[in-house]
Protein backbone atom coordinates (compact mmCIF):
# COMPACT_ATOMS: atom_id res chain seq x y z
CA UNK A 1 -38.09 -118.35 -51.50
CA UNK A 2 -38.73 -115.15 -54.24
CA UNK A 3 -35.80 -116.71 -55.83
CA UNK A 4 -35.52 -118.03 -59.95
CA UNK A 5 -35.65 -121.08 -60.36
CA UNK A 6 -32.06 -121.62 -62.22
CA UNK A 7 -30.59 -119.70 -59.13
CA UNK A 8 -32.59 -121.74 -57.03
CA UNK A 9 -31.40 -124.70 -58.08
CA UNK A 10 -27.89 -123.47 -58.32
CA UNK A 11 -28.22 -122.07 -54.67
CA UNK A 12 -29.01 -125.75 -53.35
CA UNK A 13 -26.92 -127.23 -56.03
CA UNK A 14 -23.73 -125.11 -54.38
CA UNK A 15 -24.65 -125.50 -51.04
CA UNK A 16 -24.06 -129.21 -51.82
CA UNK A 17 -21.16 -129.30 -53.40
CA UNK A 18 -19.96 -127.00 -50.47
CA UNK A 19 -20.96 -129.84 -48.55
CA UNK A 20 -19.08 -133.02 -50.29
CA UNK A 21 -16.41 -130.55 -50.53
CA UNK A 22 -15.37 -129.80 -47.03
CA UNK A 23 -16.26 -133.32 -46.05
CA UNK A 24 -13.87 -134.84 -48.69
CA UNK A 25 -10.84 -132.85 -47.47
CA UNK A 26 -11.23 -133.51 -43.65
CA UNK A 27 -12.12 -137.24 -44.60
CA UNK A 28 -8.43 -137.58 -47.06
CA UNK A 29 -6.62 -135.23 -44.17
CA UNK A 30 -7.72 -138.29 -41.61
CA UNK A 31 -6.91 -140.72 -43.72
CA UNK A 32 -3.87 -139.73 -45.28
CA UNK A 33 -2.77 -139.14 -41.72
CA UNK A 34 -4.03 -142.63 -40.38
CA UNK A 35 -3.32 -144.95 -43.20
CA UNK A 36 -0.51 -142.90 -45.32
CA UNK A 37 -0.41 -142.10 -48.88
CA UNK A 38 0.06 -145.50 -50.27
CA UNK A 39 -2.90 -146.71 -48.83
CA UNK A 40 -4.56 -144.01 -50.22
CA UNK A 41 -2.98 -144.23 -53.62
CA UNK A 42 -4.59 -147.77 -53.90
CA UNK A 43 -7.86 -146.89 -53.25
CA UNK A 44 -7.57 -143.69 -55.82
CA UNK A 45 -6.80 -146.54 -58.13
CA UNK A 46 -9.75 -148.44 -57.18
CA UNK A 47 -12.20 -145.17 -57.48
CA UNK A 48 -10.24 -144.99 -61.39
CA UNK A 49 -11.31 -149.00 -61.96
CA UNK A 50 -14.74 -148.70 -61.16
CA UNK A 51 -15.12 -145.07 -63.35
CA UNK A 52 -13.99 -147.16 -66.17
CA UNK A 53 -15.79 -150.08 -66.06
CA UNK A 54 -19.32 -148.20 -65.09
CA UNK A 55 -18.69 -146.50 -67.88
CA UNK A 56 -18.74 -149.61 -69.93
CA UNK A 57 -22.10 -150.24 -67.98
CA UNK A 58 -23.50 -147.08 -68.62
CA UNK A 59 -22.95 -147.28 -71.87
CA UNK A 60 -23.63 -143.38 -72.54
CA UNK A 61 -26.81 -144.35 -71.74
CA UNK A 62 -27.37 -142.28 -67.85
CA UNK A 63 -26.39 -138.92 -70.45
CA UNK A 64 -29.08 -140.04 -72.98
CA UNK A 65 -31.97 -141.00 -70.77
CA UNK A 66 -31.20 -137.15 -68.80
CA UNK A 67 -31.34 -135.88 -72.13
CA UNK A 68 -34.60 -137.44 -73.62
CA UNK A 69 -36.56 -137.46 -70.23
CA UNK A 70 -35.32 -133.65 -69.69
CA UNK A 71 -37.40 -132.99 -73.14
CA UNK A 72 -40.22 -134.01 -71.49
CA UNK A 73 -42.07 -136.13 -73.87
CA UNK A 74 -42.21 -140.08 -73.43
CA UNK A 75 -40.91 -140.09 -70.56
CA UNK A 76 -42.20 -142.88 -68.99
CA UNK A 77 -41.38 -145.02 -71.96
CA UNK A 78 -37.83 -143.74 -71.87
CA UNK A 79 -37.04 -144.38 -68.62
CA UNK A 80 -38.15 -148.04 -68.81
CA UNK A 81 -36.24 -148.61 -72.18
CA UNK A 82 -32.94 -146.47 -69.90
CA UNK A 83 -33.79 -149.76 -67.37
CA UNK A 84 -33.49 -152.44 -69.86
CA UNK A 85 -30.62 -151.19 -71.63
CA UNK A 86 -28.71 -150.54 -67.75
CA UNK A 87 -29.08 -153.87 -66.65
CA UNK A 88 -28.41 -155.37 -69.91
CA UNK A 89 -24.74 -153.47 -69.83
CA UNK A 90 -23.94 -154.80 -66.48
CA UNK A 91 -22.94 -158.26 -67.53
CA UNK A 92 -21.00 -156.50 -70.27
CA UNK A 93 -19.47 -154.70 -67.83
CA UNK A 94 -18.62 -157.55 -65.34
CA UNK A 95 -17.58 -159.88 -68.06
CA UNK A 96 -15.13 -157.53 -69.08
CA UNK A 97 -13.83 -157.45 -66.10
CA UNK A 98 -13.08 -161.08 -64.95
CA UNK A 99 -11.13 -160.90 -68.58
CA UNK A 100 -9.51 -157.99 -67.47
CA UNK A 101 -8.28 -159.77 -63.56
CA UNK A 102 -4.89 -160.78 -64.52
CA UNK A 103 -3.69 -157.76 -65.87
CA UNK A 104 -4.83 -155.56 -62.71
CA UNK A 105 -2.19 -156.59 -60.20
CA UNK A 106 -2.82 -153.46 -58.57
CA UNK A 107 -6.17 -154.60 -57.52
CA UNK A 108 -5.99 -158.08 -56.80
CA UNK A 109 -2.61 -157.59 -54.54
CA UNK A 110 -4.68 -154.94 -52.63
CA UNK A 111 -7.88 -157.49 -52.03
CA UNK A 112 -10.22 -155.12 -53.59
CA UNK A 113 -11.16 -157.04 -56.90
CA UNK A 114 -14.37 -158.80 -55.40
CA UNK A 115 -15.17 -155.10 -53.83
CA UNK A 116 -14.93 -153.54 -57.42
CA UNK A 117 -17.75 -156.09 -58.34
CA UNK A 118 -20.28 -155.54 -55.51
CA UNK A 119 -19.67 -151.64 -56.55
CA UNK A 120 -20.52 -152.49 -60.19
CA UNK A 121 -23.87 -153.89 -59.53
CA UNK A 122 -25.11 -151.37 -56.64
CA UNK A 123 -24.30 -148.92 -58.97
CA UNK A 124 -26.82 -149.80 -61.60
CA UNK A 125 -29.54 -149.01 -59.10
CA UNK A 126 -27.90 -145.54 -58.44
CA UNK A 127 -27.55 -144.78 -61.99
CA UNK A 128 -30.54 -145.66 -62.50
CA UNK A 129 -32.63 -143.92 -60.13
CA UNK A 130 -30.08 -140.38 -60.26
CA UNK A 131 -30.49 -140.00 -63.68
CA UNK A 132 -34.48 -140.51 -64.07
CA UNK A 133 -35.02 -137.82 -60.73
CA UNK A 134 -32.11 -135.84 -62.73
CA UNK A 135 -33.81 -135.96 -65.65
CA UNK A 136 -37.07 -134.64 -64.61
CA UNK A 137 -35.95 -131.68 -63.24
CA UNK A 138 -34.93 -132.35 -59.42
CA UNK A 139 -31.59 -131.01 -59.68
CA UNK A 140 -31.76 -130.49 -55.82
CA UNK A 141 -32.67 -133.98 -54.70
CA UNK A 142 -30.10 -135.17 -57.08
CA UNK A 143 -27.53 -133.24 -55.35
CA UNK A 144 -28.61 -134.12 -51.98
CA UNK A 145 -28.32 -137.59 -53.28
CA UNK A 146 -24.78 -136.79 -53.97
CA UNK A 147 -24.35 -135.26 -50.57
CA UNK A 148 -25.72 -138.75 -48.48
CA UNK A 149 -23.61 -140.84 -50.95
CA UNK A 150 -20.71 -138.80 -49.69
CA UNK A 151 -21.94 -138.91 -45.95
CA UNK A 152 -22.12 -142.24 -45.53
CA UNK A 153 -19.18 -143.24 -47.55
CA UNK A 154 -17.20 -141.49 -45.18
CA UNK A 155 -18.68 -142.35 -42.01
CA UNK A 156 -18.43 -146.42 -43.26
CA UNK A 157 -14.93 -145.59 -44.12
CA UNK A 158 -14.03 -144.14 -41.00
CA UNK A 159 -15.12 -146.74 -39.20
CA UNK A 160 -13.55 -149.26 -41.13
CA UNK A 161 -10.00 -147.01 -40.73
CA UNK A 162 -10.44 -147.06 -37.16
CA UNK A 163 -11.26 -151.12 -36.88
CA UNK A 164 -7.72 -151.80 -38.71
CA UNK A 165 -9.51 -152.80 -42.04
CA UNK A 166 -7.27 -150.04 -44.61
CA UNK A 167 -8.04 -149.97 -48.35
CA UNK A 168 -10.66 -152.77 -47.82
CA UNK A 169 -12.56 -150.61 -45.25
CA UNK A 170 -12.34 -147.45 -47.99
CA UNK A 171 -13.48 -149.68 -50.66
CA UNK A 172 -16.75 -150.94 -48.49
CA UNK A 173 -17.35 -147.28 -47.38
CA UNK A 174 -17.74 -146.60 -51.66
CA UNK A 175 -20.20 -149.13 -52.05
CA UNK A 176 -21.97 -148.24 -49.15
CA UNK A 177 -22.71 -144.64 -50.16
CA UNK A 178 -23.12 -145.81 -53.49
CA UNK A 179 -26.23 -147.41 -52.64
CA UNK A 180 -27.12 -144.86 -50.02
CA UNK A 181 -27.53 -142.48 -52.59
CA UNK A 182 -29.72 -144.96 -54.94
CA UNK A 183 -32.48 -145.67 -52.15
CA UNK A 184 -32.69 -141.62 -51.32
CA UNK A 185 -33.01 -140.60 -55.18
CA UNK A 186 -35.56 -144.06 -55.80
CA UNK A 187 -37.64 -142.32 -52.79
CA UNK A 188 -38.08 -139.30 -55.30
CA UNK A 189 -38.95 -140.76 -58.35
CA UNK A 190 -42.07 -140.19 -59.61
CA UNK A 191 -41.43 -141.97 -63.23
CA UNK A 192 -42.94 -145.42 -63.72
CA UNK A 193 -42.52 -148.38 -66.24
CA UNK A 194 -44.22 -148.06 -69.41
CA UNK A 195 -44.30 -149.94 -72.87
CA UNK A 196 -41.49 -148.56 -74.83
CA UNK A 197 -40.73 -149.17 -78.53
CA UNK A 198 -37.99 -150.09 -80.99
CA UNK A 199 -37.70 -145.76 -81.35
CA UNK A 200 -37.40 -145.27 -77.91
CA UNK A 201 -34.35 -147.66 -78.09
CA UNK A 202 -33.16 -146.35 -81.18
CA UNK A 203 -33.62 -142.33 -80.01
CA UNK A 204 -31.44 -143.67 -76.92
CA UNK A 205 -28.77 -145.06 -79.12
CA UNK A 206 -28.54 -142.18 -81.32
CA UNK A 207 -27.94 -139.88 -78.08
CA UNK A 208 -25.80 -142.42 -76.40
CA UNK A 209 -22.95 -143.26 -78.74
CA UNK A 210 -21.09 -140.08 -78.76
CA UNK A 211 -22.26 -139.52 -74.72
CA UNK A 212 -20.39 -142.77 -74.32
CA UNK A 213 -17.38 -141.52 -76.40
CA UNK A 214 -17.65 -138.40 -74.79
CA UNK A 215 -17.57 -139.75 -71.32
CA UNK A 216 -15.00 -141.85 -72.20
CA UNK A 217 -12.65 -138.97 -73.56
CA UNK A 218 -13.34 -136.98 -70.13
CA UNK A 219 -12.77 -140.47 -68.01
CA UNK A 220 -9.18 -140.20 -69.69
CA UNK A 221 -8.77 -136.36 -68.23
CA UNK A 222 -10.07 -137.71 -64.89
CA UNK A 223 -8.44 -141.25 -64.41
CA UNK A 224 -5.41 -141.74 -67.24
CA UNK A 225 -2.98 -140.16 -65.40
CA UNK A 226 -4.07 -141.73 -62.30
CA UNK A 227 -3.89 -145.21 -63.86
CA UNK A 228 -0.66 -144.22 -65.74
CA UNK A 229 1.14 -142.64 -62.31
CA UNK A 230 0.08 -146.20 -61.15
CA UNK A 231 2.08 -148.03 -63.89
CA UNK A 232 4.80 -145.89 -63.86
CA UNK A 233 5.56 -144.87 -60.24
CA UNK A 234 4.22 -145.92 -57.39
CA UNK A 235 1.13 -145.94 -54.89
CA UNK A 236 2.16 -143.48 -52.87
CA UNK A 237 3.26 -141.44 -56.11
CA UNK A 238 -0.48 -141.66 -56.72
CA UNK A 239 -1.25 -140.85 -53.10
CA UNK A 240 0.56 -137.72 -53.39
CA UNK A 241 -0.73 -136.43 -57.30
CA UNK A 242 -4.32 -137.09 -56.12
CA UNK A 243 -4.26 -135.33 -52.74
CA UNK A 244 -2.92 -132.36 -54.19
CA UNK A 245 -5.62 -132.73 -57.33
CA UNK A 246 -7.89 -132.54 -54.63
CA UNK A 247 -6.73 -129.37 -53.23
CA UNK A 248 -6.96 -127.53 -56.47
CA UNK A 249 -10.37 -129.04 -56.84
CA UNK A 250 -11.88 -126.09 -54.91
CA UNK A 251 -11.60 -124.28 -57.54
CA UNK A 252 -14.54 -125.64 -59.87
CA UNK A 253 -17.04 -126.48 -57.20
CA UNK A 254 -19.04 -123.09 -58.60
CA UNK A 255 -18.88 -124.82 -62.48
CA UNK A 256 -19.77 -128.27 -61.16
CA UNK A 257 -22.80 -126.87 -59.25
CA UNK A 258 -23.52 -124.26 -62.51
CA UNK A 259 -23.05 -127.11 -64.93
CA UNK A 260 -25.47 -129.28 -62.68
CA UNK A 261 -28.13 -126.86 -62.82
CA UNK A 262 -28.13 -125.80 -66.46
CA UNK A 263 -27.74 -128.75 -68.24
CA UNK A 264 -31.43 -129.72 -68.22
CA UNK A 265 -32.39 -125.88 -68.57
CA UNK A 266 -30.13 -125.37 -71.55
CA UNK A 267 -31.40 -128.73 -73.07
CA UNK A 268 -34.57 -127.23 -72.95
CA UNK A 269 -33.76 -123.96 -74.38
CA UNK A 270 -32.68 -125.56 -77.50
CA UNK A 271 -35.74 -127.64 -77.83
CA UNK A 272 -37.47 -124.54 -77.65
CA UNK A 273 -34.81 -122.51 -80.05
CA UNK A 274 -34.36 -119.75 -77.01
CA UNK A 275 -30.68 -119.85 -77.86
CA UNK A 276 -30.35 -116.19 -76.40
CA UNK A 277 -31.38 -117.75 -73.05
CA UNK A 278 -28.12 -120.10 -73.15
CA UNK A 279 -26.01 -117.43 -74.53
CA UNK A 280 -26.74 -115.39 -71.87
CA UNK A 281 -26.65 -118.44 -68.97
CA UNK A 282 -23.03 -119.84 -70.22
CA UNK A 283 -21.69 -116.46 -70.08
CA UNK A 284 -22.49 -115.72 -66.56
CA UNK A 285 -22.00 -119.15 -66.14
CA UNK A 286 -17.88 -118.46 -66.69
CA UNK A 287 -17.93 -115.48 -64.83
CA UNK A 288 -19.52 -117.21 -61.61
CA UNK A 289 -17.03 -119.91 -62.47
CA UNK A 290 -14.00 -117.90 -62.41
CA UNK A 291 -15.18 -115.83 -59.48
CA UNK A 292 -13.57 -118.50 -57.38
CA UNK A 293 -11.08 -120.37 -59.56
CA UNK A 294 -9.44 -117.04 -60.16
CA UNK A 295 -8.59 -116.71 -56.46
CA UNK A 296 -7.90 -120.16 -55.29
CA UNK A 297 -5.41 -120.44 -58.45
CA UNK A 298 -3.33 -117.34 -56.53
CA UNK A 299 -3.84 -118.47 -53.48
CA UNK A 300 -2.36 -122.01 -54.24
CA UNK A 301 0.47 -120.38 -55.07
CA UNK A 302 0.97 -118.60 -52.29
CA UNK A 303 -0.04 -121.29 -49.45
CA UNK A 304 -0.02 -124.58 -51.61
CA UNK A 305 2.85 -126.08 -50.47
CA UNK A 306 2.09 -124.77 -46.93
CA UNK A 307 -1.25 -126.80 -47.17
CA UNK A 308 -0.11 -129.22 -48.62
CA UNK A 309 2.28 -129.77 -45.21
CA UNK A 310 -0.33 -129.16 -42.77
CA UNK A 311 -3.64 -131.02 -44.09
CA UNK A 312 -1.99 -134.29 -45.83
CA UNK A 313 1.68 -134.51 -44.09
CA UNK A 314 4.92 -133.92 -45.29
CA UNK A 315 5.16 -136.36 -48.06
CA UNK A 316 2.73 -134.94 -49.74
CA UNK A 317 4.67 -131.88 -50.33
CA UNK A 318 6.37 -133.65 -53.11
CA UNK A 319 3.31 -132.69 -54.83
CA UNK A 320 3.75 -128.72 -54.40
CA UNK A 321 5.24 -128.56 -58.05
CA UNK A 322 2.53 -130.47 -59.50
CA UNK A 323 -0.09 -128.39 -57.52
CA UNK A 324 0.77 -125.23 -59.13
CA UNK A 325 0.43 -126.65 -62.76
CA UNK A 326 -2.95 -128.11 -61.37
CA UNK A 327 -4.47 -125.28 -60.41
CA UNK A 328 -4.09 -123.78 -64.42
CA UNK A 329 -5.89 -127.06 -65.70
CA UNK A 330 -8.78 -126.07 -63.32
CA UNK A 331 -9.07 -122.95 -64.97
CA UNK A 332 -8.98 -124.55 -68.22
CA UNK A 333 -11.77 -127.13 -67.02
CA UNK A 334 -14.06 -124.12 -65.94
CA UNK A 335 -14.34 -123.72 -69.78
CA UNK A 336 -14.16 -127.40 -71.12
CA UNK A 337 -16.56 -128.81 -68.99
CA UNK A 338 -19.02 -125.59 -69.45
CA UNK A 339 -18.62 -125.84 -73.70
CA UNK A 340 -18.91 -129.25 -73.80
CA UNK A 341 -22.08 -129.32 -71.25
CA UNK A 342 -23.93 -127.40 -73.81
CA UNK A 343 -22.69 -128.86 -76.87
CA UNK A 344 -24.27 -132.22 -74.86
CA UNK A 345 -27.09 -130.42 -73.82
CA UNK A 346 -27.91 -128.78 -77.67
CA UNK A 347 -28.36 -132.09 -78.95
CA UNK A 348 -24.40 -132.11 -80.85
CA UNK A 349 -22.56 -135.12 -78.82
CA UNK A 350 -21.06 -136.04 -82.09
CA UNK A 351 -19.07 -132.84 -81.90
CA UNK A 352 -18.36 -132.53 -77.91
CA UNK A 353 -16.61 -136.45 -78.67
CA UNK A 354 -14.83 -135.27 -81.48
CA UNK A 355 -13.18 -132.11 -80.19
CA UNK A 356 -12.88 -134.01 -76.77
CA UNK A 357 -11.19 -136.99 -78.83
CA UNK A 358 -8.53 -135.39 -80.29
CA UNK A 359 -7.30 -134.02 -76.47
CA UNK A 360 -7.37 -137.32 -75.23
CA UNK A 361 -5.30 -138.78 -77.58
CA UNK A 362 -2.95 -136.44 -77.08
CA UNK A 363 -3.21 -136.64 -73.27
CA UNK A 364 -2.45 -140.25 -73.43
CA UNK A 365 0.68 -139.62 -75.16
CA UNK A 366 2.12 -136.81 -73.12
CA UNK A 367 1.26 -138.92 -70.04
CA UNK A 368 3.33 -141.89 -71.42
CA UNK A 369 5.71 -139.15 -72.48
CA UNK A 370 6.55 -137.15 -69.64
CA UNK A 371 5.65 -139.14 -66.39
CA UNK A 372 8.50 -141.61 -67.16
CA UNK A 373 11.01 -138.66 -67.08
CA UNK A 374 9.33 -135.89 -65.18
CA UNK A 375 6.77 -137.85 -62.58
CA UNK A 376 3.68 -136.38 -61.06
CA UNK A 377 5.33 -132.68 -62.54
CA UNK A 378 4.58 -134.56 -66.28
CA UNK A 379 1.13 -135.74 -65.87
CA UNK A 380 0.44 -132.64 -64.35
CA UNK A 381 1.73 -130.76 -67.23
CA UNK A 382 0.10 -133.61 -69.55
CA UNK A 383 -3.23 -132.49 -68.49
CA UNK A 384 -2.68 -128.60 -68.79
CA UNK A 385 -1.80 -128.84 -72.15
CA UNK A 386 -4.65 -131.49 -73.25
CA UNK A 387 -6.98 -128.76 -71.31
CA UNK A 388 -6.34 -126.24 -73.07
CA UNK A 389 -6.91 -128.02 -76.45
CA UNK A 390 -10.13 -129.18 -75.16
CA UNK A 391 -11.66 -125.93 -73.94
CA UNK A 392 -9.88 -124.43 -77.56
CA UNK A 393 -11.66 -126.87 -79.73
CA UNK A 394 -14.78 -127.11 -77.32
CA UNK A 395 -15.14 -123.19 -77.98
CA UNK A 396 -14.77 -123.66 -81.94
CA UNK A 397 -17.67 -125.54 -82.37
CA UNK A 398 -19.87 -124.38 -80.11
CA UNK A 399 -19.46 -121.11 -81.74
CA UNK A 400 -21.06 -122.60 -84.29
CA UNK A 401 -24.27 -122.49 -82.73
CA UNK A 402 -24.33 -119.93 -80.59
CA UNK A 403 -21.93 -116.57 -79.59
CA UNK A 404 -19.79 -118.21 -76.78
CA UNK A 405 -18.54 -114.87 -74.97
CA UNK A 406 -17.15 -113.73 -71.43
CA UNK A 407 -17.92 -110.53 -69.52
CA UNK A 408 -14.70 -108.56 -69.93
CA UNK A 409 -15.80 -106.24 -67.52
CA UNK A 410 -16.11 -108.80 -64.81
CA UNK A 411 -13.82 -110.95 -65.40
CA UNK A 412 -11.39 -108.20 -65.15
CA UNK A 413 -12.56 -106.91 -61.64
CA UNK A 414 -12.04 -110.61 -60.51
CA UNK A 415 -8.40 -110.76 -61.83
CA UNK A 416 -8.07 -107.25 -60.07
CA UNK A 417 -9.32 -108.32 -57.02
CA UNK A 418 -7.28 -111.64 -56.75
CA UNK A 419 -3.91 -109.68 -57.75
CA UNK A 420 -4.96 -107.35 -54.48
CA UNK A 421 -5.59 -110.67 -52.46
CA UNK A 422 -2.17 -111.60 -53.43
CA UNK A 423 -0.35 -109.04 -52.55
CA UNK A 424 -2.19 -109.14 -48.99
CA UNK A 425 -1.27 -112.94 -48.32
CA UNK A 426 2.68 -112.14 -49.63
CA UNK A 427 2.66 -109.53 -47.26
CA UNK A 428 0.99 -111.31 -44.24
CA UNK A 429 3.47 -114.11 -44.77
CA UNK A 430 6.50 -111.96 -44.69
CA UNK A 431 5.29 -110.79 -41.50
CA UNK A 432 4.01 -113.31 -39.90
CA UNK A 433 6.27 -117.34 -40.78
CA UNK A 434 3.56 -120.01 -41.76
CA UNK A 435 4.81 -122.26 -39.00
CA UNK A 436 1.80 -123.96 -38.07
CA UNK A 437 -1.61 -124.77 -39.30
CA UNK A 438 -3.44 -121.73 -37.52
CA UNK A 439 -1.09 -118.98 -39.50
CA UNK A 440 -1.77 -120.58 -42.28
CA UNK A 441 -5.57 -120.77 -42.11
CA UNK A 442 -5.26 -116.89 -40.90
CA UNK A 443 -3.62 -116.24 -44.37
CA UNK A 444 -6.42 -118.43 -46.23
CA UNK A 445 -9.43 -116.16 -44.47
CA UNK A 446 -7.81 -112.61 -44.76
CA UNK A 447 -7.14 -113.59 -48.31
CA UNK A 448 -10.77 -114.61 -48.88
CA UNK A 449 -11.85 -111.23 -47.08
CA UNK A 450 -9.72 -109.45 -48.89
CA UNK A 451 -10.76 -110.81 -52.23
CA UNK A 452 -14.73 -110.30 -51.94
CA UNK A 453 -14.44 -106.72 -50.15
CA UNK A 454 -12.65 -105.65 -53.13
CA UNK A 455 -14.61 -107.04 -55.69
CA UNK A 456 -17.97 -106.27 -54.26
CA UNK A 457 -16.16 -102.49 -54.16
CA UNK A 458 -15.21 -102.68 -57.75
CA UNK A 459 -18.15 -104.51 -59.74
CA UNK A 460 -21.76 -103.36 -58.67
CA UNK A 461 -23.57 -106.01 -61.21
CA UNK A 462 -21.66 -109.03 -58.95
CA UNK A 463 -22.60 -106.77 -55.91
CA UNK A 464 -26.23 -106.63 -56.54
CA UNK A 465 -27.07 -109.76 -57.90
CA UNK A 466 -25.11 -111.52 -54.77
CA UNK A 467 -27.41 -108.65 -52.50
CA UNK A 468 -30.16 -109.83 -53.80
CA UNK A 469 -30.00 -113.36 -53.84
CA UNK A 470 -28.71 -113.27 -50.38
CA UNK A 471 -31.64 -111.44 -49.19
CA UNK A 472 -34.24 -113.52 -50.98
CA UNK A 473 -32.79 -116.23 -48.95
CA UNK A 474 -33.67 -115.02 -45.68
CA UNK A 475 -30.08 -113.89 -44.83
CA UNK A 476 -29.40 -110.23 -43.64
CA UNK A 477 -26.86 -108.25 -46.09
CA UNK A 478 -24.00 -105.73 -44.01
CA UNK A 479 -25.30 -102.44 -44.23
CA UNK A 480 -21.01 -102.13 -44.95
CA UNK A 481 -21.33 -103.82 -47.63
């Protein structure tokens, strides 16, 4: 394909998140409708578990080991010192755990403690073999890796739904794309074990203490409320604040993919001092970003409690309040995660922990704050807040680096386009009553019609670029268009 390489890579890297993205929802729609939310909630709470304590395994050490092999020097001897340290973790990791047992009731009354374990240890060789092909380059056969992970975690858990075996069965599906994912990455990696030295270990560290803090402080905006709903409320409390979480996750598949790809091109940029390049890279970066948050956050608003209805039952449209907020902190996250990517990726961890810190101690406390008297609404609005700060502080110190800016002009046709969309959907539904599934999905697609018509009217530099890249791909563009 005549296509560069960054948009290459993002092309594949989107096409997989795509993917794990449409697989995910019809995967929770089954089993929310097979098992219920409470099920579900328990196995969300299993997911938050094991993020925590492979964290503790990791160690900051996966974000280190990208980060040193990316600069492409040593890397041989870097990826066997990233082995050692791995499996060194994992009995850190485990033993904290069995200390941990009797205080996770939630866990041990579902029968998923000894499944927690076994997910642990495969995940060592996933880590392992994700973040050396990573590393080196192959963004797109780490995605894919991420795509048969999701695959076969789904098909294993559907299986396991349909033989009677509930949070159990969801819990063995995890594990088993888990190490799906480890044996199709291992297949691409080309790095092989090599003497390292007491500096490899020691450049490792350096990089890996604030990764691991780091981590840690974006494990809080991922999993504390989650945990906390848990403690608080109930499982099917948590059932219903992650399904709609889910929902408004569509709109940051574009900075997950973006973020993917440019992490090991900005960390290269810097090595080379071709700070212009990443100027110029984040700033299209949010504008490709917001080109879909911007309308799914109206369209939620619109449809989100219609959705929520039709795709996960009508429980989970106890969650329609919360879903609104939601879809704000995924706007905030397209900036967060974006700053604090190249922050990571300049070599200044130290300062991505520190500004990330000081959110998640304040997320902590507005979760135990408001979910005791507000529910799913307060963690919701816990996040937003703690967001915001993030992004805020994210954007002050990487401004000390480099000129983090947006493209006004952009950005604005976007916001003009999704106010048009709006008032398109509003009037569809007046006309026609979202009464069933089909109506609603009517409203979703003239929306989305709506929306890119418009703003391939309105901006040219979106229009070409899209024109372009869709032709180098093989893939006719409408003469209409």
């Amino acid at each position: 394909m005549r296509i560069d390489p960054v948009q290459r890579q993002s092309v594949i890297s989107l096409a997989s998140t795509l993917g794990l993205t449409a697989i995910g929802f019809l995967s929770t729609m089954f089993f929310t409708h097979t098992v219920g939310l409470s099920i579900m909630g328990a196995y969300y709470l299993f997911v938050a578990y094991f993020s925590v304590f492979n964290l503790i395994g990791d160690g900051g050490f996966g974000g280190a080991a990208v980060k040193r092999i990316s600069e492409g020097e040593d890397q041989n001897a870097f990826f066997t010192a990233f082995v050692f340290l791995r499996v060194m973790l994992l009995s850190v990791s485990v033993s904290f755990l069995f200390i941990a047992q009797p205080y996770l009731t939630d866990l041990t009354s579902s029968g998923v403690f000894p499944w927690l374990v076994i997910a642990l240890v495969v995940s060592v060789f996933t880590n392992i073999a994700s973040n050396s092909v990573y590393g080196t380059g192959k963004v797109g056969v780490n995605q894919i890796g991420g795509l048969i992970d999701t695959l076969i975690r789904i098909v294993v858990q559907v299986a396991a739904v349909v033989l009677g075996y509930g949070v159990a069965g969801l819990a063995g599906g995890f594990v088993a794309g888990l190490l799906a994912s480890g044996l199709f990455n291992f297949r691409f990696l080309e790095l092989s074990p090599a003497r390292f030295r007491r500096s490899h270990i020691q450049s490792l560290f350096a990089f890996s203490f604030w990764t691991f803090l780091g981590a840690g402080g974006y494990l809080v905006f991922a999993y504390a409320d989650t945990i906390l709903i848990g403690h608080f409320l109930t499982e099917a409390d948590v059932g219903i604040y992650r399904v709609a979480l889910q929902l408004t996750s569509i709109a940051t598949f574009i900075t997950i993919a973006l973020r993917t790809t440019l992490y090991p091109k900005v960390s290269y940029w810097g090595k080379q001092h071709d700070l212009s390049s990443v100027e110029n890279a984040l700033a299209r970066a949010f504008t490709y970003s917001l080109l879909l948050a911007v309308p799914v956050v109206a369209g939620g608003w619109l449809l989100g409690e219609r959705l929520l209805y039709f795709f996960y039952t009508a429980s989970a449209t106890a969650g329609a309040a919360a879903l609104s907020i939601l879809l704000l902190v995924q706007v905030a996250h397209v900036f967060m995660f974006l700053q604090t990517m190249c922050l990571n990726a300049l070599d200044r961890p130290k300062d991505s922990f520190k500004v990330t810190a000081i959110a998640v101690a304040a997320n902590i406390g507005l979760n135990v704050l408001l979910i005791p008297a507000f529910g799913i609404v307060g963690a919701s609005a816990a996040t937003l807040v703690t967001m915001v700060l993030n992004a805020a502080l994210a954007n002050r110190a990487l401004s000390r680096s480099i000129r983090v800016r947006i493209e006004p002009g952009a950005v604005g046709h976007i916001v003009l386009a999704a106010v048009v969309m709006g008032a398109v959907v509003m009037a569809y539904s007046f006309v026609i009553p979202l009464t069933n599934v089909f109506v609603v999905l009517g409203a979703v697609a003239l929306g989305g019609l709506v929306y890119i018509l418009v703003l391939l009217k309105i901006d040219r530099g979106i229009h070409d670029e899209l024109k372009e890249l869709t032709v180098n791909l093989g893939v006719p563009w409408p003469d209409a268009l």
